[in-house]
N, C-alpha and C. Protein backbone atom coordinates (compact mmCIF):
# COMPACT_ATOMS: atom_id res chain seq x y z
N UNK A 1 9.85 -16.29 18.20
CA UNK A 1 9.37 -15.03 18.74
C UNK A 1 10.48 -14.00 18.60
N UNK A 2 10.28 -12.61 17.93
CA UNK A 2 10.71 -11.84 17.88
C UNK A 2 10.77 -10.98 18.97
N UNK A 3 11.94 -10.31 19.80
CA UNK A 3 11.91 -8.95 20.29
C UNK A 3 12.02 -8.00 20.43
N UNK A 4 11.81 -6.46 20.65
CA UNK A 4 12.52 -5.68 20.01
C UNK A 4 12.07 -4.74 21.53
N UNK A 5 13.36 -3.80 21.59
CA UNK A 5 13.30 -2.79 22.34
C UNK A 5 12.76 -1.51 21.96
N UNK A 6 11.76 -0.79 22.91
CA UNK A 6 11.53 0.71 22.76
C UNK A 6 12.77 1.33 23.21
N UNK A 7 13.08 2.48 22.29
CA UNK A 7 13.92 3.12 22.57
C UNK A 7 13.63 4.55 22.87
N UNK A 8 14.21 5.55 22.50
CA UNK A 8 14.14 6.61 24.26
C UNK A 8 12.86 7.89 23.75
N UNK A 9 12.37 7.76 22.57
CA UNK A 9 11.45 8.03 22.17
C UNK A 9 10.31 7.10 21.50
N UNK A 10 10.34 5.99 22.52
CA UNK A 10 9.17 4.91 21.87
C UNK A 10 9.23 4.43 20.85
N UNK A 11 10.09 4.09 20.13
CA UNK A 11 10.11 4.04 18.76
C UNK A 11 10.61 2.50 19.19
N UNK A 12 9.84 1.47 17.99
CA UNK A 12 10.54 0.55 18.03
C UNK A 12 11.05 -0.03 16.41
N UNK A 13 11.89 -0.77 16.23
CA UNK A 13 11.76 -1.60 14.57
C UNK A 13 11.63 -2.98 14.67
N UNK A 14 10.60 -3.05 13.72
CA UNK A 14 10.29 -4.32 13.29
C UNK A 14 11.05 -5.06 12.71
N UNK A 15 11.67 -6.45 13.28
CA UNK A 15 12.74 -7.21 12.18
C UNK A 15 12.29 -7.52 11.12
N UNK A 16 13.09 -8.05 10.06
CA UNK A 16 12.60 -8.49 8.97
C UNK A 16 12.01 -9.74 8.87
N UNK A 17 12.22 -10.90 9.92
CA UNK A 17 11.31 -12.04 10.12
C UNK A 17 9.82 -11.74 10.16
N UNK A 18 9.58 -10.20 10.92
CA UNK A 18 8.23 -10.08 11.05
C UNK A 18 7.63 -8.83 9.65
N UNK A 19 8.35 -8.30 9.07
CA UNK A 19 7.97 -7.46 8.32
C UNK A 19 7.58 -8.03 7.14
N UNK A 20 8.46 -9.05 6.64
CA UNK A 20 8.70 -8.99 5.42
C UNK A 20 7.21 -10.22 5.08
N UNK A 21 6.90 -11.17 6.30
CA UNK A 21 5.76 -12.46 5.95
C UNK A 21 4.26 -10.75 6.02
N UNK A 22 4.37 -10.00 6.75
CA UNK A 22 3.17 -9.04 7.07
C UNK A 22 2.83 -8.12 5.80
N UNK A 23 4.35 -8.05 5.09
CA UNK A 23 3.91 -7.47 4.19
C UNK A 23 4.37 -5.92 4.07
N UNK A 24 4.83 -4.89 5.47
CA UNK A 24 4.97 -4.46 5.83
C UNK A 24 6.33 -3.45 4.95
N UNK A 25 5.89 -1.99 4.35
CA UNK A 25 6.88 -1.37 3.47
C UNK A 25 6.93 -0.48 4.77
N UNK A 26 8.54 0.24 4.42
CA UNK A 26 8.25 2.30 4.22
C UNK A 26 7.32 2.63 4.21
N UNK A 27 6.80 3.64 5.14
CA UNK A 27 6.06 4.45 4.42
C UNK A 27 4.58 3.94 4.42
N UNK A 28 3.94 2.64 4.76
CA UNK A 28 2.93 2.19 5.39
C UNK A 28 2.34 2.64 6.69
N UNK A 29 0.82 1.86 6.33
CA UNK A 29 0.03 2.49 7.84
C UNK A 29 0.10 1.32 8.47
N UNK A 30 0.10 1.18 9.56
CA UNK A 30 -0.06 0.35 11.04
C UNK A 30 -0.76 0.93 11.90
N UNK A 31 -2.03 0.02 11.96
CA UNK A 31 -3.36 0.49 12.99
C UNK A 31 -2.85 -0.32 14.38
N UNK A 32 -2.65 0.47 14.93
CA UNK A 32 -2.47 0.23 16.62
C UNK A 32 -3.40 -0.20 17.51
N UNK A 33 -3.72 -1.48 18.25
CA UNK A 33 -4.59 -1.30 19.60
C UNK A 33 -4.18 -2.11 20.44
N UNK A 34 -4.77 -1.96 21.67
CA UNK A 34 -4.55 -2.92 22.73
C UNK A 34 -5.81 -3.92 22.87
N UNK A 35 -5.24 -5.22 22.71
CA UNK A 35 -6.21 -6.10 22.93
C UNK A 35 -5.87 -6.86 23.88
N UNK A 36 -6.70 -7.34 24.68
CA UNK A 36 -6.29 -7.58 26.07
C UNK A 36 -4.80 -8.14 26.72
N UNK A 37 -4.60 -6.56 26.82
CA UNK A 37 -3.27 -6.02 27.71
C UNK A 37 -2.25 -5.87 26.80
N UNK A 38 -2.30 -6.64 25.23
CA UNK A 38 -1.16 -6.59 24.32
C UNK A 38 -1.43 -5.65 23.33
N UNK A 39 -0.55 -4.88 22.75
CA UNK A 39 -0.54 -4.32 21.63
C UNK A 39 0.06 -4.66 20.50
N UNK A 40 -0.92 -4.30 19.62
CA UNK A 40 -1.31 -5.37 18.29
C UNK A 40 -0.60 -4.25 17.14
N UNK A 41 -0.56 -4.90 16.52
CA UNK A 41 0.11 -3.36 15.28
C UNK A 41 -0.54 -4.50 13.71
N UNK A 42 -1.31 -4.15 13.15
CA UNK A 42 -2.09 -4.56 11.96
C UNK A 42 -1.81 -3.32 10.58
N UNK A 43 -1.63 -4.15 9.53
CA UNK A 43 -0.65 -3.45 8.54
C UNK A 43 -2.06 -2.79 8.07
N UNK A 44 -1.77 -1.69 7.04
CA UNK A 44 -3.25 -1.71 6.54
C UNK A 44 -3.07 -0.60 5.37
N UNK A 45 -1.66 -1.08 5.00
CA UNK A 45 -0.90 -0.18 3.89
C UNK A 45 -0.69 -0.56 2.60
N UNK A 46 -1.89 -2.20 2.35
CA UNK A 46 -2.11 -2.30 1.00
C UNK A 46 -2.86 -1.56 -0.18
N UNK A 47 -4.01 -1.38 0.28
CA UNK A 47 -4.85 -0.35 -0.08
C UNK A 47 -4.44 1.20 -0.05
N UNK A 48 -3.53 2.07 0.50
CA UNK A 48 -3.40 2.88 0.52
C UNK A 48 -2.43 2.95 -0.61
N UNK A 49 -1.13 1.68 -0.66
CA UNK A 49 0.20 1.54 -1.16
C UNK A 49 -0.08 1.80 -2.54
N UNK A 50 -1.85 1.26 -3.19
CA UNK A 50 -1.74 0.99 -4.59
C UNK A 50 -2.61 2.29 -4.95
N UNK A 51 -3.35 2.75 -3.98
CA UNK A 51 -3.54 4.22 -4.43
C UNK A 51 -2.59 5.19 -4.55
N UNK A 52 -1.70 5.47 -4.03
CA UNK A 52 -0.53 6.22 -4.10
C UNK A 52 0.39 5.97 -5.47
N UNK A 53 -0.07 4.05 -5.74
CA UNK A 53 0.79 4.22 -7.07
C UNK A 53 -0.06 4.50 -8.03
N UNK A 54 -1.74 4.36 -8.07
CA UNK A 54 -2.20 4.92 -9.16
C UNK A 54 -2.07 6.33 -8.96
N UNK A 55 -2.27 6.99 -8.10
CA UNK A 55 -1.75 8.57 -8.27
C UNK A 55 -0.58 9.45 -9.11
N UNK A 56 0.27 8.34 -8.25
CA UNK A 56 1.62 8.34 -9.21
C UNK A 56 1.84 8.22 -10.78
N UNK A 57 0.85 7.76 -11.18
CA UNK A 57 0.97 6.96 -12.44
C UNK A 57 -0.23 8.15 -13.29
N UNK A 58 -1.51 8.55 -12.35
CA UNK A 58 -1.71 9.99 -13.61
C UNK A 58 -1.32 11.08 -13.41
N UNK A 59 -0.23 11.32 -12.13
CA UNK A 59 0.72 12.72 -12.23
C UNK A 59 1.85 12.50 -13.13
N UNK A 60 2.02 10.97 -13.96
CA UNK A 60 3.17 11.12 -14.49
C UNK A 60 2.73 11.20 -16.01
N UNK A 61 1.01 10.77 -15.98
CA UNK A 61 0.26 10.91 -17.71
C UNK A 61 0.19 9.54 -17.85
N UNK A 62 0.31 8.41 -16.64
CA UNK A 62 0.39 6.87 -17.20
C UNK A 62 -1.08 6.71 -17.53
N UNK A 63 -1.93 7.17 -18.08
CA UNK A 63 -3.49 6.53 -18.21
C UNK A 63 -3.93 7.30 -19.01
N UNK A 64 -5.04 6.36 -19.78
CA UNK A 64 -6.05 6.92 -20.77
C UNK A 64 -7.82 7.19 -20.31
N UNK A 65 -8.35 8.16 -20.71
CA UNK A 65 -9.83 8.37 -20.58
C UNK A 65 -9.69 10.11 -20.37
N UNK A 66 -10.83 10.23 -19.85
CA UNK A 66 -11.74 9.82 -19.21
C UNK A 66 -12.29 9.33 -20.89
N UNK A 67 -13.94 8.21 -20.89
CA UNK A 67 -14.12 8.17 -21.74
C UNK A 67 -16.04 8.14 -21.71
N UNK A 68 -16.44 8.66 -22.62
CA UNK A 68 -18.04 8.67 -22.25
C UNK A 68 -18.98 7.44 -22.55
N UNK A 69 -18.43 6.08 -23.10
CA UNK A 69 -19.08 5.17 -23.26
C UNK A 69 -17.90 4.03 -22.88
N UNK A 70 -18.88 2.82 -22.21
CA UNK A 70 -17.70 1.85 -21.80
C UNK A 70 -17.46 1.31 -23.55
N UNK A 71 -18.09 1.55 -24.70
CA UNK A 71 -17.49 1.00 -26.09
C UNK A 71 -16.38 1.87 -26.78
N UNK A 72 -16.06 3.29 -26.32
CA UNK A 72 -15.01 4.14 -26.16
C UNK A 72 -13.99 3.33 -25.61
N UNK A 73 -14.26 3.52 -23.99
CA UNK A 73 -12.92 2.83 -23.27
C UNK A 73 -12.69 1.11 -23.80
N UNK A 74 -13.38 0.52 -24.39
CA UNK A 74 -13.13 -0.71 -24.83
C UNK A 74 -12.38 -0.68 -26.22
N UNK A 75 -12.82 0.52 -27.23
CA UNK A 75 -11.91 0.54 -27.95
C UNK A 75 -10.49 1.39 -27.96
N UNK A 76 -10.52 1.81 -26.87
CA UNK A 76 -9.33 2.65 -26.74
C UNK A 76 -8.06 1.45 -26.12
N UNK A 77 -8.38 0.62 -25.52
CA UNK A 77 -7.55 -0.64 -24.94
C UNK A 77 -7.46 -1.41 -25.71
N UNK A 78 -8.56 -1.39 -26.68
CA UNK A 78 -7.72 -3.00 -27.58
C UNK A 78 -6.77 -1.74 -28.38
N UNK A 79 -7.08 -0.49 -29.01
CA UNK A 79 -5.95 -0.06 -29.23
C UNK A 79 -4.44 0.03 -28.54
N UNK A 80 -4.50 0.31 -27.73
CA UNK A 80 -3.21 0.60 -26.65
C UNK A 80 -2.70 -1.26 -26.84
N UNK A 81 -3.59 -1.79 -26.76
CA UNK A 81 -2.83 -3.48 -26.26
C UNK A 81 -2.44 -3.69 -27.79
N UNK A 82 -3.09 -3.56 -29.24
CA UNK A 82 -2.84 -4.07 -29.89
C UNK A 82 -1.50 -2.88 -30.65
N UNK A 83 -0.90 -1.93 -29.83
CA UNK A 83 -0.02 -0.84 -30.48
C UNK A 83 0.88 -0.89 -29.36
């Protein structure tokens, strides 16, 4: 069992025993509730984590399309894979 103190603005940190099995980055969401009498903190910053990197990835030009037939986008990938 892990413990950790609130400090003088509520803030607490999570050790790395508990972060690192949860999964738990920077910069993640943690949904908060109380379930009877305890408060629960549930990660929920996978789904957000990999949208942010596909974002990342067509503000930087990492992707091809849009394309108007899936036999377009099928030949546009065996290009890219086979170049």
């Amino acid at each position: 069992m892990a413990l950790v103190r609130v400090k003088s603005k509520f803030q607490v940190t999570l050790p790395v025993a508990l972060r690192r099995p949860a999964g738990v980055h920077v910069g993640d969401l943690l949904e908060a509730r109380i379930e009877r009498g305890r408060i629960t903190l549930t990660p929920k910053a996978l789904v957000d984590r990999r949208i942010d990197e596909g974002l990342a990835d067509i503000r930087a030009g990492r992707f091809i399309g849009p394309f108007s037939s899936a036999a377009e986008a099928m030949k546009a990938l065996r290009k890219k894979a086979s170049g």
